[in-house]
PDB file of N, CA and C in Angstrom:
ATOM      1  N   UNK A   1       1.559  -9.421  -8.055  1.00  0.00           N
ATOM      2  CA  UNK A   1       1.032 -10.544  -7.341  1.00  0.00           C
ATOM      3  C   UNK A   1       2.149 -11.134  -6.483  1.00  0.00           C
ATOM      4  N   UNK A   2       1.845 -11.360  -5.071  1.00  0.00           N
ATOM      5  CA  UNK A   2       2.921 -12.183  -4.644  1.00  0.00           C
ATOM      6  C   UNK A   2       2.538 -13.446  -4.415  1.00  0.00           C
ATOM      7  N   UNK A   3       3.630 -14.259  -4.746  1.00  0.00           N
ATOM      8  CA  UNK A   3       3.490 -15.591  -4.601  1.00  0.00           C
ATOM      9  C   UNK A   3       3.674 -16.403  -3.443  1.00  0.00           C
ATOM     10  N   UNK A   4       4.571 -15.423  -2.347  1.00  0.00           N
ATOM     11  CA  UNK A   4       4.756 -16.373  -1.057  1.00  0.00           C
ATOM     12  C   UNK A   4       5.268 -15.026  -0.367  1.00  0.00           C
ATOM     13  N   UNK A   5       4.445 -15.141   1.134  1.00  0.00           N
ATOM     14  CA  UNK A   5       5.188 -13.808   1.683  1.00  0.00           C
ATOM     15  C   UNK A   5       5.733 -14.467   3.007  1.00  0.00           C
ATOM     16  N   UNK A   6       6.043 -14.191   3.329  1.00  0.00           N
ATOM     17  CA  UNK A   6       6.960 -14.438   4.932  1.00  0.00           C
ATOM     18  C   UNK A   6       6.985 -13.413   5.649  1.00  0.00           C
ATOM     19  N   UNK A   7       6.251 -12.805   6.728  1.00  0.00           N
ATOM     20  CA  UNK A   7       6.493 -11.900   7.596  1.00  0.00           C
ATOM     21  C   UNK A   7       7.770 -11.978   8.449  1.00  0.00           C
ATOM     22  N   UNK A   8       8.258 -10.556   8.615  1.00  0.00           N
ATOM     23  CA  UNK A   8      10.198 -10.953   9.174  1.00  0.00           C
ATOM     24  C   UNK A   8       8.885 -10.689  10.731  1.00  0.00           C
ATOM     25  N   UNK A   9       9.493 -12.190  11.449  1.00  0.00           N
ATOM     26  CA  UNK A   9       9.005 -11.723  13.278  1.00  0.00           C
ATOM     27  C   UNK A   9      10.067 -11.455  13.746  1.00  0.00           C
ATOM     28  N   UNK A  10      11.512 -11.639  13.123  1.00  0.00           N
ATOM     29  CA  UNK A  10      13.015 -11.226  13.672  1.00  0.00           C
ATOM     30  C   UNK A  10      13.167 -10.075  13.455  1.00  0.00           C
ATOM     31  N   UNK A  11      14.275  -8.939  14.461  1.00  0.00           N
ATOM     32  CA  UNK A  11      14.428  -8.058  13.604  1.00  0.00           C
ATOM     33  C   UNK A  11      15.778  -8.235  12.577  1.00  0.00           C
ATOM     34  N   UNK A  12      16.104  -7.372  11.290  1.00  0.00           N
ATOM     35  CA  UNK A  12      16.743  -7.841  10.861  1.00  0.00           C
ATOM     36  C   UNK A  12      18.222  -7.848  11.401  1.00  0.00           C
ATOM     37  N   UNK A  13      19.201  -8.491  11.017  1.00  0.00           N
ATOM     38  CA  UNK A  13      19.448  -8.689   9.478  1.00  0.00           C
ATOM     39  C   UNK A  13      19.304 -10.835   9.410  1.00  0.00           C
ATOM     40  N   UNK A  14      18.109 -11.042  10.398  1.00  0.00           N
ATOM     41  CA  UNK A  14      17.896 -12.563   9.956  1.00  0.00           C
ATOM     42  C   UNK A  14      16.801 -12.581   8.666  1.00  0.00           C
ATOM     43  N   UNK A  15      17.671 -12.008   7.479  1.00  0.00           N
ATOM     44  CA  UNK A  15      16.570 -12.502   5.980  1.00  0.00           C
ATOM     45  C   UNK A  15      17.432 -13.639   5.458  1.00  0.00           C
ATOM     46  N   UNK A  16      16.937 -14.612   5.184  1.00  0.00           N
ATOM     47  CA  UNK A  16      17.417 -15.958   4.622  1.00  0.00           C
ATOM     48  C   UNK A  16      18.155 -16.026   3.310  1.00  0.00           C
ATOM     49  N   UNK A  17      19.298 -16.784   3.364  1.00  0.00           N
ATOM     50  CA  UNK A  17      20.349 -16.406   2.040  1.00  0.00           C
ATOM     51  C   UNK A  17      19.491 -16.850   1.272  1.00  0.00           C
ATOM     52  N   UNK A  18      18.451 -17.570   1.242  1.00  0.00           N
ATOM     53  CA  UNK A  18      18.253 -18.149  -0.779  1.00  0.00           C
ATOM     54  C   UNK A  18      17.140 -17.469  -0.707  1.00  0.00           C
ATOM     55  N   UNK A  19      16.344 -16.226  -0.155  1.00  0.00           N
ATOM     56  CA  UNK A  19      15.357 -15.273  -0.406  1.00  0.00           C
ATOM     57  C   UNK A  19      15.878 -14.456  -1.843  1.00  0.00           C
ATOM     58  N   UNK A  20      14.851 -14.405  -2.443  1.00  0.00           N
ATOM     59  CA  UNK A  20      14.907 -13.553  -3.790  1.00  0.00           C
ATOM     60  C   UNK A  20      15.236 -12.373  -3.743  1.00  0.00           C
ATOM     61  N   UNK A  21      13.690 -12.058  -3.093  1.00  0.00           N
ATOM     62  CA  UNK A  21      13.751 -10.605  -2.596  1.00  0.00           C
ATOM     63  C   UNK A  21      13.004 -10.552  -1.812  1.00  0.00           C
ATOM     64  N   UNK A  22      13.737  -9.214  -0.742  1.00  0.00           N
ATOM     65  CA  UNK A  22      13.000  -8.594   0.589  1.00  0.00           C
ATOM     66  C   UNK A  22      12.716  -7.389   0.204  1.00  0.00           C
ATOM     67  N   UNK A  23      11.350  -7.296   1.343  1.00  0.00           N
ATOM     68  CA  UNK A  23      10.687  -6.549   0.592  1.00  0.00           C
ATOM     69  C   UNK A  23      10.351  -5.429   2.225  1.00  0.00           C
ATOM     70  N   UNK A  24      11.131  -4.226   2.573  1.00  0.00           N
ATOM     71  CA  UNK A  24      11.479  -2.982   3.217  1.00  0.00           C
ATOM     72  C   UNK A  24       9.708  -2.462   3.133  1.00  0.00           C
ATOM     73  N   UNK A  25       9.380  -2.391   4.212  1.00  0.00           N
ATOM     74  CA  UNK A  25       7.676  -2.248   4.254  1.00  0.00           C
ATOM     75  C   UNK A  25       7.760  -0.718   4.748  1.00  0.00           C
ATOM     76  N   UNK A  26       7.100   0.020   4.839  1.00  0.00           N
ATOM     77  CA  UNK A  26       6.996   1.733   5.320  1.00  0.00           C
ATOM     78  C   UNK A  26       6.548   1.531   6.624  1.00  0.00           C
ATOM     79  N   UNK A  27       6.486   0.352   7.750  1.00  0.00           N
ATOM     80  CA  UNK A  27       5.971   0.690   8.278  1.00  0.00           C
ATOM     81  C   UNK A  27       6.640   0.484  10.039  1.00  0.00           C
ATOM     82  N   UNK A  28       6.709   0.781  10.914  1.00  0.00           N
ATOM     83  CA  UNK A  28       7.747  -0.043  11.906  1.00  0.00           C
ATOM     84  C   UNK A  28       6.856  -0.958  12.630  1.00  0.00           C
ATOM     85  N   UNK A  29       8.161  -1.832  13.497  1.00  0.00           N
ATOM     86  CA  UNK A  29       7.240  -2.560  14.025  1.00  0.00           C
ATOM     87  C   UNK A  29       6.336  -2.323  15.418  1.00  0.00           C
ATOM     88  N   UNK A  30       6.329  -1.183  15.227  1.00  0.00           N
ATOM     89  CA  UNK A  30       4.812  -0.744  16.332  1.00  0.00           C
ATOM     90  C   UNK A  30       3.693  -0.014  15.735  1.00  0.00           C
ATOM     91  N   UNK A  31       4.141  -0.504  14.489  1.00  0.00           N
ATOM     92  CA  UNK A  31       2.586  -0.414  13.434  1.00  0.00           C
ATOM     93  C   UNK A  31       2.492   1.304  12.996  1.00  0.00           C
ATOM     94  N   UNK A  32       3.639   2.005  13.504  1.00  0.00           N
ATOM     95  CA  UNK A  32       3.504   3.501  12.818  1.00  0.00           C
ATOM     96  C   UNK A  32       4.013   3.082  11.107  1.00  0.00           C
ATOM     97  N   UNK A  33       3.290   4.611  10.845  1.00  0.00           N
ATOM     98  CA  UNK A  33       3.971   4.801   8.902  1.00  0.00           C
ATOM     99  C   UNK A  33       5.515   5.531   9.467  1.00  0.00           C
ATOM    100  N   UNK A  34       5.979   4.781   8.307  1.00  0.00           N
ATOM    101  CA  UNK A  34       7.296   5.678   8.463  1.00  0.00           C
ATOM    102  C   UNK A  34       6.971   7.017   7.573  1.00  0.00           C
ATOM    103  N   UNK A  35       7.750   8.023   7.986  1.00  0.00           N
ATOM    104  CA  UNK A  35       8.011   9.122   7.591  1.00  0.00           C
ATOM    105  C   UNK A  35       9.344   9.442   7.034  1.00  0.00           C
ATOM    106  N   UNK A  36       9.991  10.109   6.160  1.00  0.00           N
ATOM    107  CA  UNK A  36       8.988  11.038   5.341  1.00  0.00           C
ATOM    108  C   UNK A  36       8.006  10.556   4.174  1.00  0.00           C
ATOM    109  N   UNK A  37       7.108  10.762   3.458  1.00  0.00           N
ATOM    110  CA  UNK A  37       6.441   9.684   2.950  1.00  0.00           C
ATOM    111  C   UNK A  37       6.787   9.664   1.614  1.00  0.00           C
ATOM    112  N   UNK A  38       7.758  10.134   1.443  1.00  0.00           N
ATOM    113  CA  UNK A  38       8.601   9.201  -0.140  1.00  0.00           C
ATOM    114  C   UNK A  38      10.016   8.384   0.568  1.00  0.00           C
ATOM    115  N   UNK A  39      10.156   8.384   1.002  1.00  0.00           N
ATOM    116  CA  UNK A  39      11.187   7.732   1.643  1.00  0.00           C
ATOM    117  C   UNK A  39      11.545   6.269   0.690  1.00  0.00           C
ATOM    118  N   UNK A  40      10.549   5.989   0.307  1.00  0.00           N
ATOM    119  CA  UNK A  40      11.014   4.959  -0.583  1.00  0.00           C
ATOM    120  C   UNK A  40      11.442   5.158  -1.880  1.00  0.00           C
ATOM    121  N   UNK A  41      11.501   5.995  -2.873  1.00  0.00           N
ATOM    122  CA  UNK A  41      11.569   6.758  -3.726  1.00  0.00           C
ATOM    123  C   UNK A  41      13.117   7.380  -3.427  1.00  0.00           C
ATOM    124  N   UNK A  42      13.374   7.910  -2.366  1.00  0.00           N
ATOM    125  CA  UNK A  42      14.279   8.364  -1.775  1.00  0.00           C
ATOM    126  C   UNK A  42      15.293   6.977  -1.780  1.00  0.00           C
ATOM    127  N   UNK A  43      14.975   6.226  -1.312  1.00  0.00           N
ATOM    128  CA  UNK A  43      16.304   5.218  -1.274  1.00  0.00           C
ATOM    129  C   UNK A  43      16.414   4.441  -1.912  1.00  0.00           C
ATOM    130  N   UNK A  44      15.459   4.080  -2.955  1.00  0.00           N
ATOM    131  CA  UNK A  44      15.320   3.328  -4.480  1.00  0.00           C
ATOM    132  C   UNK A  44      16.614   4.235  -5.439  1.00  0.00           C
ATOM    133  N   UNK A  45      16.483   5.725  -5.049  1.00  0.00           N
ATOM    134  CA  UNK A  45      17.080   6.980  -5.825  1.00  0.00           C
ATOM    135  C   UNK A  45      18.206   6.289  -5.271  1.00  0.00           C
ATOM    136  N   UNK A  46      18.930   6.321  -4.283  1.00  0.00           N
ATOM    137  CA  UNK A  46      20.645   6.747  -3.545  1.00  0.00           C
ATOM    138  C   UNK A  46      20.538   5.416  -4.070  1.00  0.00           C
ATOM    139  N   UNK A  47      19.859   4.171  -4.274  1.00  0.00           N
ATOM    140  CA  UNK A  47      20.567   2.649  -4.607  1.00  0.00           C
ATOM    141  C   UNK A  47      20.721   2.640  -6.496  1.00  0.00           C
ATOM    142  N   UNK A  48      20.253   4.090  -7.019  1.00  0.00           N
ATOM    143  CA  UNK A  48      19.884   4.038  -8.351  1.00  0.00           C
ATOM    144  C   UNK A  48      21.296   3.264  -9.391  1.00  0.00           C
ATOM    145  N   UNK A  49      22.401   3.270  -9.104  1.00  0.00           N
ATOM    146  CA  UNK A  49      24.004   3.154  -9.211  1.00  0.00           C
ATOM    147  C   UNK A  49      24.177   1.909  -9.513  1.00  0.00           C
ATOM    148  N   UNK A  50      23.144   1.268  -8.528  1.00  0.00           N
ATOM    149  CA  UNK A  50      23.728  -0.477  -8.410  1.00  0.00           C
ATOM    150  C   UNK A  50      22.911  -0.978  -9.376  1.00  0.00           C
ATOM    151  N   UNK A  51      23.380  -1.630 -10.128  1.00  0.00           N
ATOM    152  CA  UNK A  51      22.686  -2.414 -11.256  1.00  0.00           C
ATOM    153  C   UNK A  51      23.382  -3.388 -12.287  1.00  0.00           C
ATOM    154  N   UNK A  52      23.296  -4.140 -12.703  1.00  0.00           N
ATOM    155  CA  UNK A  52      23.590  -5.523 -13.543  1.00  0.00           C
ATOM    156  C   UNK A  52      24.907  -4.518 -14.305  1.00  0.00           C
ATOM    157  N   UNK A  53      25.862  -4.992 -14.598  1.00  0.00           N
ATOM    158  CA  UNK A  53      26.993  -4.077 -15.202  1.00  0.00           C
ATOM    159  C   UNK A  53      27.458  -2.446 -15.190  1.00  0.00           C
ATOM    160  N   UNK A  54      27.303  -2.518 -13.584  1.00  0.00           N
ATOM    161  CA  UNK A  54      27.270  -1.157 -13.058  1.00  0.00           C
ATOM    162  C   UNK A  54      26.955   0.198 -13.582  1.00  0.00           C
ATOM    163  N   UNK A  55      27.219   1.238 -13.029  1.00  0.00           N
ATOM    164  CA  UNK A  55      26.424   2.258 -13.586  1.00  0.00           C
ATOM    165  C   UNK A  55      27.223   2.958 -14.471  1.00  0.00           C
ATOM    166  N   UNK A  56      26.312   3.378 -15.376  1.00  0.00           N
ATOM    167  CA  UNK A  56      26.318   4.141 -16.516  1.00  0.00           C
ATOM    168  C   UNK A  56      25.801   5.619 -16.304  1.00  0.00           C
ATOM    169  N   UNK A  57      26.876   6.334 -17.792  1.00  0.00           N
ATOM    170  CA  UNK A  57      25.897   7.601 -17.654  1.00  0.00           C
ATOM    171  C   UNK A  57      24.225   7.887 -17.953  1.00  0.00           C
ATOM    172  N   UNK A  58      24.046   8.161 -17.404  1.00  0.00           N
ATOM    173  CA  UNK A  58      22.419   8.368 -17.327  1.00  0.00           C
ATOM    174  C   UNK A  58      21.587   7.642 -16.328  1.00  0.00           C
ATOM    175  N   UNK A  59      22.292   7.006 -15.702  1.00  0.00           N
ATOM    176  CA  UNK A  59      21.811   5.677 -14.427  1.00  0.00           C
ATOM    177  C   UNK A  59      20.774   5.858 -13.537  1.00  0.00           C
ATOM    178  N   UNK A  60      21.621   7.240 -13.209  1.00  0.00           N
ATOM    179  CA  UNK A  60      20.790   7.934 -12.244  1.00  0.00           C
ATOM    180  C   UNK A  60      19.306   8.382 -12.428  1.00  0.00           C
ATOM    181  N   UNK A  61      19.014   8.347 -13.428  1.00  0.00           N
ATOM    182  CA  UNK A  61      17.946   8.778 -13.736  1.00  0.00           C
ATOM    183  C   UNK A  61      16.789   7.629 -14.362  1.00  0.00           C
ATOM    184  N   UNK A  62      17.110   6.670 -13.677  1.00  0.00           N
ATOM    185  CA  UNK A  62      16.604   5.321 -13.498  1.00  0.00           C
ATOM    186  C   UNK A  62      16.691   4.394 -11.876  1.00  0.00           C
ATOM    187  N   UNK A  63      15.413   3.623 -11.960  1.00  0.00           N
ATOM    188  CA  UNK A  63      15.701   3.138 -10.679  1.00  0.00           C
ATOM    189  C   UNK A  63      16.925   1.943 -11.186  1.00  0.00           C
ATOM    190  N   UNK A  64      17.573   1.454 -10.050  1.00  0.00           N
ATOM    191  CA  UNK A  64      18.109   0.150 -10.232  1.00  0.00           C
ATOM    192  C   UNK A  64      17.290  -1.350 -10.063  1.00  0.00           C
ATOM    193  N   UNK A  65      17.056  -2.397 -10.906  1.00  0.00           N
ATOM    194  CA  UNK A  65      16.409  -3.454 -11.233  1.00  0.00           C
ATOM    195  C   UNK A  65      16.799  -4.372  -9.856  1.00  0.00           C
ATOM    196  N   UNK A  66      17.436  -3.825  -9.392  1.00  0.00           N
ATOM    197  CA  UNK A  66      17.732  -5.009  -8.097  1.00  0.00           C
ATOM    198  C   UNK A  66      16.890  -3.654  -6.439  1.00  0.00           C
ATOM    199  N   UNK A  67      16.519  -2.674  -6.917  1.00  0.00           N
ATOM    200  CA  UNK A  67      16.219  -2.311  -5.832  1.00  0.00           C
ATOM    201  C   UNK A  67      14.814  -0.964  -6.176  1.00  0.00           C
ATOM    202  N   UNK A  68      13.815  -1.676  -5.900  1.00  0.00           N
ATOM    203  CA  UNK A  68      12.734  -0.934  -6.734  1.00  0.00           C
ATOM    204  C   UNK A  68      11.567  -0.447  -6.028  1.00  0.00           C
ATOM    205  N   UNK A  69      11.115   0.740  -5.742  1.00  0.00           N
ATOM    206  CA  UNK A  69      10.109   1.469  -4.480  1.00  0.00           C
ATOM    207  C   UNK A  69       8.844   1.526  -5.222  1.00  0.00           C
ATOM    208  N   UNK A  70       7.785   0.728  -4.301  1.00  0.00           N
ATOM    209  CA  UNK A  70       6.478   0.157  -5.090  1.00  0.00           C
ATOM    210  C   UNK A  70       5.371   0.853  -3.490  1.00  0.00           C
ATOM    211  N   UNK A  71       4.398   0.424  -4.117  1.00  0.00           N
ATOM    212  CA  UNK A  71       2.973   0.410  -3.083  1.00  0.00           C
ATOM    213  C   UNK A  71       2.371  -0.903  -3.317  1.00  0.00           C
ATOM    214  N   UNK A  72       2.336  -1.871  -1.770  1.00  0.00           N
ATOM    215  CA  UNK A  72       1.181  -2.997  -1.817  1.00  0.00           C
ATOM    216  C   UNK A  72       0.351  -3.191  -1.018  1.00  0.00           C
ATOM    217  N   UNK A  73      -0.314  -2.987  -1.350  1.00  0.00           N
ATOM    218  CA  UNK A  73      -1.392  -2.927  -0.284  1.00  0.00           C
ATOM    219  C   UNK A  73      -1.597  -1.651   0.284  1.00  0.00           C
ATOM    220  N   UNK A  74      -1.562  -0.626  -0.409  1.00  0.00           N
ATOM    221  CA  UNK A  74      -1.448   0.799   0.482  1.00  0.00           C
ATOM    222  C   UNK A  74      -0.165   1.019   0.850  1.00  0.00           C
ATOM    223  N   UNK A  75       0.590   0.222   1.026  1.00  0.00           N
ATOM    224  CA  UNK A  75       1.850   0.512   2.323  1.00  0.00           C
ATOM    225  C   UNK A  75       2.928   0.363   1.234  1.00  0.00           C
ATOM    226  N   UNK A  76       3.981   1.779   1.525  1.00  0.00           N
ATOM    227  CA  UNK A  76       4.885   1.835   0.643  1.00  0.00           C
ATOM    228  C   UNK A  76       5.978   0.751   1.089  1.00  0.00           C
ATOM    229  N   UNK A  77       6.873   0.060   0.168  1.00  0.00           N
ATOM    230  CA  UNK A  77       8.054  -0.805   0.389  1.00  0.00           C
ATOM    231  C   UNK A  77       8.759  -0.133  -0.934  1.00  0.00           C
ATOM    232  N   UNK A  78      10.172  -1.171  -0.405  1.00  0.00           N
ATOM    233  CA  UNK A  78      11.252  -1.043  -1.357  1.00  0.00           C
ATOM    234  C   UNK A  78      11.386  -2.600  -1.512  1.00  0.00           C
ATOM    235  N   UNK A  79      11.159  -2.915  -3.119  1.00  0.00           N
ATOM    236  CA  UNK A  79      11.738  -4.360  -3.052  1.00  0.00           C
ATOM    237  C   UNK A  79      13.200  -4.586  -3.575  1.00  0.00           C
ATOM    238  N   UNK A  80      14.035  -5.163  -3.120  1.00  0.00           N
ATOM    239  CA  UNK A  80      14.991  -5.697  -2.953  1.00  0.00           C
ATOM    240  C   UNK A  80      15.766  -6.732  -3.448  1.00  0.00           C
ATOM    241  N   UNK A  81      16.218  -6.827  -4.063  1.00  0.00           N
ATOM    242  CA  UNK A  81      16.500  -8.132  -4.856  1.00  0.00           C
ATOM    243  C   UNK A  81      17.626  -9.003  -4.944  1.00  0.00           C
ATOM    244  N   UNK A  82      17.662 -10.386  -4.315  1.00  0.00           N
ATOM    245  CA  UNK A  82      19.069 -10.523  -3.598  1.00  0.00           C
ATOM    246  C   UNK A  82      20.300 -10.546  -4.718  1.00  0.00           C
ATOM    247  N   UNK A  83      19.957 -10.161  -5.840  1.00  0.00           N
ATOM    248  CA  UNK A  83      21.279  -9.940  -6.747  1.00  0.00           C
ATOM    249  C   UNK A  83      22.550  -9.249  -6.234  1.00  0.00           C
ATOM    250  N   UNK A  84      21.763  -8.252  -5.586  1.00  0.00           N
ATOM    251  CA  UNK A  84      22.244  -6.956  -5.039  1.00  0.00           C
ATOM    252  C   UNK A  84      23.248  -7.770  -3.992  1.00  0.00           C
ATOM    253  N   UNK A  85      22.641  -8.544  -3.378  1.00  0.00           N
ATOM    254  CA  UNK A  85      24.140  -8.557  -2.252  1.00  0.00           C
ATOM    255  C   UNK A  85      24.773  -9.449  -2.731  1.00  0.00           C
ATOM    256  N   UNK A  86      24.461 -10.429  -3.834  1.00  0.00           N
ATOM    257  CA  UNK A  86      26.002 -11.230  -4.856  1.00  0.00           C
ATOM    258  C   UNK A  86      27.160 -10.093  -5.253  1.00  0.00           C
ATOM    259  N   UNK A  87      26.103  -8.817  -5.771  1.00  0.00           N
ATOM    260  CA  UNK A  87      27.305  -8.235  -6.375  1.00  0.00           C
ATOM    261  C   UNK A  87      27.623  -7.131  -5.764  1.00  0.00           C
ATOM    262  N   UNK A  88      26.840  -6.207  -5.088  1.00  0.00           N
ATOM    263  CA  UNK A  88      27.233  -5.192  -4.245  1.00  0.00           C
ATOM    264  C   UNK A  88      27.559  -5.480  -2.734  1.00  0.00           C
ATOM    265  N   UNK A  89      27.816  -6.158  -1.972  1.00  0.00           N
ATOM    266  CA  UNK A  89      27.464  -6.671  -0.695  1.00  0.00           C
ATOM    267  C   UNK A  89      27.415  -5.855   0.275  1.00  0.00           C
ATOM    268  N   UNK A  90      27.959  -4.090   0.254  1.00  0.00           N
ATOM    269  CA  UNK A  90      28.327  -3.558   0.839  1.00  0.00           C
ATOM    270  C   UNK A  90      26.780  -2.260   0.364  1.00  0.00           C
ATOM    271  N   UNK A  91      26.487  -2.116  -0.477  1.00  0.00           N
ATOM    272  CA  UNK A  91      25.059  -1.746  -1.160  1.00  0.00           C
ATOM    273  C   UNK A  91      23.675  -2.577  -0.433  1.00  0.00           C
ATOM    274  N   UNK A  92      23.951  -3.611  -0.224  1.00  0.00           N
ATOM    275  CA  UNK A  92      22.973  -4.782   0.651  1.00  0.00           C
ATOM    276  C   UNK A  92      22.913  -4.248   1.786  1.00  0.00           C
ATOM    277  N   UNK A  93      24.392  -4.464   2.765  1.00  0.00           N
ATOM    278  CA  UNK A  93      24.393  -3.719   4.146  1.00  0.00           C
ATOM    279  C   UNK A  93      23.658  -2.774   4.148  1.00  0.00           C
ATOM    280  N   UNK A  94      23.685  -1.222   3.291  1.00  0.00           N
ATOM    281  CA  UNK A  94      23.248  -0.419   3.461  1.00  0.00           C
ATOM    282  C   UNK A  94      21.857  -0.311   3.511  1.00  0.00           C
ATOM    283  N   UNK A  95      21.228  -0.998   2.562  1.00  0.00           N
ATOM    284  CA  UNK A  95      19.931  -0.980   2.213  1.00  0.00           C
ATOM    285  C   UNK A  95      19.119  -1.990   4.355  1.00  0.00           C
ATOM    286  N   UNK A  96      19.821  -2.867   4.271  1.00  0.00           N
ATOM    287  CA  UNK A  96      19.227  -3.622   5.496  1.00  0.00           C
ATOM    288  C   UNK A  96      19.515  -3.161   6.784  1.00  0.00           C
ATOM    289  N   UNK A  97      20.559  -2.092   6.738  1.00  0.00           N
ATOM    290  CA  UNK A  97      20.855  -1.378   7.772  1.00  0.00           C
ATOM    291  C   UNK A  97      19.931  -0.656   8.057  1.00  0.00           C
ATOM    292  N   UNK A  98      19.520   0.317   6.767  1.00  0.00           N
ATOM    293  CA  UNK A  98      18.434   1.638   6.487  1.00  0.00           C
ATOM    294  C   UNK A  98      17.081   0.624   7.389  1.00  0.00           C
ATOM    295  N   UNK A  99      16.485  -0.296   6.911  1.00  0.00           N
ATOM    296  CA  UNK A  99      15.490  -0.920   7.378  1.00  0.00           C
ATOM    297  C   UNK A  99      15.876  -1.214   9.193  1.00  0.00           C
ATOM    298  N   UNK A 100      16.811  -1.788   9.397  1.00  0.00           N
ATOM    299  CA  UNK A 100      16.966  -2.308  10.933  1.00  0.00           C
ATOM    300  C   UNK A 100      17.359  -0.918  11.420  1.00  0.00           C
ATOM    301  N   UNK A 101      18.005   0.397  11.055  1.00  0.00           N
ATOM    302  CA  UNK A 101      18.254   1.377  11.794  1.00  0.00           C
ATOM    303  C   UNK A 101      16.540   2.372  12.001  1.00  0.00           C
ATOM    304  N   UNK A 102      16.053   2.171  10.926  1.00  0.00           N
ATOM    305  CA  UNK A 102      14.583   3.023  11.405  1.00  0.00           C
ATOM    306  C   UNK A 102      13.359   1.569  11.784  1.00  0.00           C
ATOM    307  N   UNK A 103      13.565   0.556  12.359  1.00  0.00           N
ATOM    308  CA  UNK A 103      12.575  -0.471  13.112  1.00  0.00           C
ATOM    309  C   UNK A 103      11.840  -0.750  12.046  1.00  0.00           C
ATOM    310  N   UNK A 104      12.051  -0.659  10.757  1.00  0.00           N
ATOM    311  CA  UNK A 104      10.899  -1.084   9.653  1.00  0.00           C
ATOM    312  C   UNK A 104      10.684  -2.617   9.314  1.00  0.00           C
ATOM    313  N   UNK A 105       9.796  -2.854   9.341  1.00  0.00           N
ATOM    314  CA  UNK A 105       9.248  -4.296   8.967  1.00  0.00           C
ATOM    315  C   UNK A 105       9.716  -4.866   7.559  1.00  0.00           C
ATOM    316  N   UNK A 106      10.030  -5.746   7.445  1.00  0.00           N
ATOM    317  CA  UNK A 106      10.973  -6.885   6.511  1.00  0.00           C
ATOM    318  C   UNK A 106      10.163  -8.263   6.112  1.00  0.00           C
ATOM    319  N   UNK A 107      10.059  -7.666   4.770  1.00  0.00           N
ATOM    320  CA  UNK A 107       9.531  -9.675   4.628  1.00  0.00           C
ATOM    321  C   UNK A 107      10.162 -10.117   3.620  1.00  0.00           C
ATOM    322  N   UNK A 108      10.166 -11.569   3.604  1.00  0.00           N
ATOM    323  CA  UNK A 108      11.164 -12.278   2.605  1.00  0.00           C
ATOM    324  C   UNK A 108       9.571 -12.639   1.155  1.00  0.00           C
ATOM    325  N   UNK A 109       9.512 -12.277   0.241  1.00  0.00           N
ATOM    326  CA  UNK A 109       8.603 -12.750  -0.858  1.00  0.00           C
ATOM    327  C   UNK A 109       9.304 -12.371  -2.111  1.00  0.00           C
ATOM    328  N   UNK A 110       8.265 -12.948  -3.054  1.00  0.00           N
ATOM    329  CA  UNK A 110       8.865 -12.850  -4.638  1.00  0.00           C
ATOM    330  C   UNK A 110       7.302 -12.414  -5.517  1.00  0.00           C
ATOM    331  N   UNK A 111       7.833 -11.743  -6.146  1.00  0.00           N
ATOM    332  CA  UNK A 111       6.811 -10.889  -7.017  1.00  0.00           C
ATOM    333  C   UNK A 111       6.654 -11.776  -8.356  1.00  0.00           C
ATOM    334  N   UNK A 112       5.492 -11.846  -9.092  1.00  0.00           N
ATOM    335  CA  UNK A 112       5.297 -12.645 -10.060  1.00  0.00           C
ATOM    336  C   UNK A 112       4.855 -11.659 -10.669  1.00  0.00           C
ATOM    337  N   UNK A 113       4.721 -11.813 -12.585  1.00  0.00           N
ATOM    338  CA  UNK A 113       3.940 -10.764 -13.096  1.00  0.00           C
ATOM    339  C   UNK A 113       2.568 -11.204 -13.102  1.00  0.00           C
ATOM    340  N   UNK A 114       1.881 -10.259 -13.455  1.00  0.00           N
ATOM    341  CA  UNK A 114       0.538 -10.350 -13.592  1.00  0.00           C
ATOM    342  C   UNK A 114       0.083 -11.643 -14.845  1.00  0.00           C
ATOM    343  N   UNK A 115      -0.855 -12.473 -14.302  1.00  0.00           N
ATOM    344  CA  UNK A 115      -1.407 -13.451 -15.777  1.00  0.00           C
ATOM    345  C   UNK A 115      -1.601 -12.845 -16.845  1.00  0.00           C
ATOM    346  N   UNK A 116      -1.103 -13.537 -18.356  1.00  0.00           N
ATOM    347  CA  UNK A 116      -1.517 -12.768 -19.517  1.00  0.00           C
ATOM    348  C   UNK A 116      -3.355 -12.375 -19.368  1.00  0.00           C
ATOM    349  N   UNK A 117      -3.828 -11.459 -20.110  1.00  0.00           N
ATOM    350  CA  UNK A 117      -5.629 -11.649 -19.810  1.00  0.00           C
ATOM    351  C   UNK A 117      -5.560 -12.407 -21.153  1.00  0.00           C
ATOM    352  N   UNK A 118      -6.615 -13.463 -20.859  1.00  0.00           N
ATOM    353  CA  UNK A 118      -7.042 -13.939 -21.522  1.00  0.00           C
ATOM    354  C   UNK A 118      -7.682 -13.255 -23.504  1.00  0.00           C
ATOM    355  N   UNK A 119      -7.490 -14.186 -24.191  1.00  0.00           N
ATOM    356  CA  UNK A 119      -7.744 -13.545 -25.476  1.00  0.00           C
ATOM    357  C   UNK A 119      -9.470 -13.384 -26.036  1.00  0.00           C
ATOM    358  N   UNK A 120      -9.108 -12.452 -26.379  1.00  0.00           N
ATOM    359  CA  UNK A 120     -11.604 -12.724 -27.077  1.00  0.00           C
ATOM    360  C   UNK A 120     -11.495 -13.842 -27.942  1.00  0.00           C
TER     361      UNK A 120
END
């Protein structure tokens, strides 16, 4: 569920310092899909390293919690999580570069979990 989305009308790198997380959309801004179509999967993988008390053996074979490749709405993203540029800052660049070097659309939101369901 998102709780507040912000469409980026800038291109980046204007995402706002107290944003949670940005959220790397599949799509550019002349409304094509990006290609190739894991691409998000793909760079969730190369960010797999960065994570809360850096990486460990076996890391890799996990996404990293600050940088996580989802589907919303149909349209693949990578969400982003501004932990990542407290502690990697140079891991951040990369990730917002990847987005501003292929024209991909950027929004600033925060993901909530789903409501408990209710009990019988």
């Amino acid at each position: 569920m998102i709780l507040w989305y912000q469409p980026s009308i800038y291109h980046i790198p204007m995402v706002s310092p107290t944003s949670k997380e940005v959220f790397i959309q599949g799509i550019t801004h002349a409304g094509k899909t990006f290609r190739p179509s894991d691409w998000a999967e793909r760079l969730a993988g190369v960010m797999s390293g960065f994570r809360p008390g850096g990486a460990k053996p076996g890391s890799h074979l996990s996404y990293s919690p600050w940088c996580i490749p989802t589907t919303l709405n149909g349209v693949k993203c990578v969400v982003v999580n501004s932990d990542l540029r407290d502690h990697e800052p140079m891991a951040w660049d990369f990730v917002i570069n990847f987005a501003r070097d292929n024209d991909l659309q950027v929004a600033e939101a925060c993901l909530l979990p789903d409501p408990p369901l209710p009990t019988p």
